[in-house]
Protein backbone atom coordinates (compact mmCIF):
# COMPACT_ATOMS: atom_id res chain seq x y z
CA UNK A 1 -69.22 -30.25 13.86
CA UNK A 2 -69.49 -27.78 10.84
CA UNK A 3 -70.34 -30.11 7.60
CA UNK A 4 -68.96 -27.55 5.31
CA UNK A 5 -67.07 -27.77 1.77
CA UNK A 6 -64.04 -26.57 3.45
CA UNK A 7 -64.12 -29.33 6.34
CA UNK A 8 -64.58 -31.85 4.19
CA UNK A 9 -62.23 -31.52 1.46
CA UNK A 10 -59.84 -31.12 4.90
CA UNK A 11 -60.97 -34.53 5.83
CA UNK A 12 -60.36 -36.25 2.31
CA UNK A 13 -56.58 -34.77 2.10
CA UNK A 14 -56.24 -36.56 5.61
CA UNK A 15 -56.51 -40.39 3.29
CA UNK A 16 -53.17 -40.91 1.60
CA UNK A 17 -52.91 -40.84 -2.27
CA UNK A 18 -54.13 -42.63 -4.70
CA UNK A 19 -57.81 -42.19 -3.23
CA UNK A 20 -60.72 -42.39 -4.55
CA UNK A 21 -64.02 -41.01 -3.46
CA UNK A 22 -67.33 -43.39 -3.69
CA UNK A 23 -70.72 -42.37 -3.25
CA UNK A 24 -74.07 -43.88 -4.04
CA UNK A 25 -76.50 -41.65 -6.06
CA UNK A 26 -78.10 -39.10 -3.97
CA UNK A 27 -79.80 -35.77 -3.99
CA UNK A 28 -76.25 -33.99 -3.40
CA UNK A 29 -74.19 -36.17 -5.99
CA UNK A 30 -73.93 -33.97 -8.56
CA UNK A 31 -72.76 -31.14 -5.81
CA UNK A 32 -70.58 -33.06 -4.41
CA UNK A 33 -68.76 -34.16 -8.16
CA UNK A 34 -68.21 -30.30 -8.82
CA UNK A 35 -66.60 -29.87 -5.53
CA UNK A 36 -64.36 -32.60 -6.09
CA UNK A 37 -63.47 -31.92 -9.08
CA UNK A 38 -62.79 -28.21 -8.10
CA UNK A 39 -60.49 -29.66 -5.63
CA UNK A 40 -58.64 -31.96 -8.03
CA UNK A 41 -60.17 -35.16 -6.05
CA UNK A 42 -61.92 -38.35 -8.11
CA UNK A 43 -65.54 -39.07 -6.89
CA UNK A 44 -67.19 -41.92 -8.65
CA UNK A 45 -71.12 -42.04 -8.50
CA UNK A 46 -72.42 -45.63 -8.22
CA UNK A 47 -76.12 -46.76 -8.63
CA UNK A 48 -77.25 -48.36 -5.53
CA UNK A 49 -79.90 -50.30 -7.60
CA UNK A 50 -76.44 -52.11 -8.73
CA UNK A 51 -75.03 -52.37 -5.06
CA UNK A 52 -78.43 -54.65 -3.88
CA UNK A 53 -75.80 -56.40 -1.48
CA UNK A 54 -75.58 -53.43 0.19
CA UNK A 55 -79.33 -52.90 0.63
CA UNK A 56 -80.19 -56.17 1.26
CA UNK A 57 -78.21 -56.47 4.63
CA UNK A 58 -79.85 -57.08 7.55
CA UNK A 59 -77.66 -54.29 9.61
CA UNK A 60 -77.57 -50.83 8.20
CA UNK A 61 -74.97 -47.64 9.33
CA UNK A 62 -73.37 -45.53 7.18
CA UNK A 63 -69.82 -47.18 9.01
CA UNK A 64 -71.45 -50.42 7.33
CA UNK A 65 -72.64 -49.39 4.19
CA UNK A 66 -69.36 -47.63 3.41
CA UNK A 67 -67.06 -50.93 4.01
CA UNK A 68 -69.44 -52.74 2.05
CA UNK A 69 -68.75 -50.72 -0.73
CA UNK A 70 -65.36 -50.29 -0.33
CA UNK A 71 -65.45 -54.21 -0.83
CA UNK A 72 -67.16 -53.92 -3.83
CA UNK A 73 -64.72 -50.93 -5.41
CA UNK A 74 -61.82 -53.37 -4.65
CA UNK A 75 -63.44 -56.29 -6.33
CA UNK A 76 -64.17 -54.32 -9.32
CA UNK A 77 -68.18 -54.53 -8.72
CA UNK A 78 -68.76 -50.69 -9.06
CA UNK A 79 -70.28 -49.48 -12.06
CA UNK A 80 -69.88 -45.52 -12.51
CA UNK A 81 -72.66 -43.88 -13.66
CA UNK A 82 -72.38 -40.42 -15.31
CA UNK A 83 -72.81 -36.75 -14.34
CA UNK A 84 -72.19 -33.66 -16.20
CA UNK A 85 -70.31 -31.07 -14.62
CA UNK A 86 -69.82 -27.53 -14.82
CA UNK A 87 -71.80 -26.00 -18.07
CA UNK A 88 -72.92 -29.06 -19.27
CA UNK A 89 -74.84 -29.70 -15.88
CA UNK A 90 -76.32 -26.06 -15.85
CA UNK A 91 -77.70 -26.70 -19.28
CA UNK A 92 -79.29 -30.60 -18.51
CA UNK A 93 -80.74 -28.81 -15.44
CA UNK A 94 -82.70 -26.07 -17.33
CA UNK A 95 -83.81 -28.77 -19.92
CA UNK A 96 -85.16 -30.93 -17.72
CA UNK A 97 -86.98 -27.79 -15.82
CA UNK A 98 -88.66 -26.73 -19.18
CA UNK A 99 -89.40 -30.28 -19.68
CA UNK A 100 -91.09 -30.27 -16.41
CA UNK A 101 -92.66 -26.68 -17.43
CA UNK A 102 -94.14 -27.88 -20.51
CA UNK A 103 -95.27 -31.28 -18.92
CA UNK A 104 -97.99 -29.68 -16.51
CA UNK A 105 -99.28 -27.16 -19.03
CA UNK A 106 -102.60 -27.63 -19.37
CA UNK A 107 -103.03 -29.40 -22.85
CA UNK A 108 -99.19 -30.52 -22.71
CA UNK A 109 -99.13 -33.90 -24.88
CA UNK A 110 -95.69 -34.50 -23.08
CA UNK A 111 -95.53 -37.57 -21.07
């Protein structure tokens, strides 16, 4: 099964409106918030640090996982954290690269 951008906005418009996407923080968050918002869809980006009932479970699947935060979305227990998108994401990108430049410099004083 291709996992493409095409196949799975295709999959999203299959869920009846009002939807909501909800993802825990991940390496492919922020990617996944531009393509959404390309495609007119909300994604909210949660902190699993915040979602410990999730972690904490004895059983874990992503079938699991993903009811046990739709329980917490419908409860109101999901606290969005922030990404920048489009420019503004380009731009926090290169200053945390030049931050990360300038850290291993040899006689850097940035911590």
């Amino acid at each position: 099964m291709n996992t493409g951008v095409k196949e799975l906005m295709e999959f999203v418009k299959t869920i009846p409106k009002p939807r909501t996407i909800i993802i825990e923080e991940g390496q492919l968050a922020s990617w996944l918030l531009e393509i959404c918002t390309t495609y007119g869809e909300k994604l909210i980006i949660t902190d699993p640090k915040t979602n410990r009932w999730i972690g904490r479970a004895g059983q874990k699947n992503d079938t699991i996982d993903a009811t046990k935060l739709a329980h917490l979305a419908r409860g109101g227990y999901i606290k969005e954290i922030h990404h920048p998108i489009g420019h503004r994401r380009r731009f926090r990108e290169l200053v945390l690269s030049y931050h990360d430049t300038v850290k291993i410099r040899p006689g850097s004083r940035i911590n």
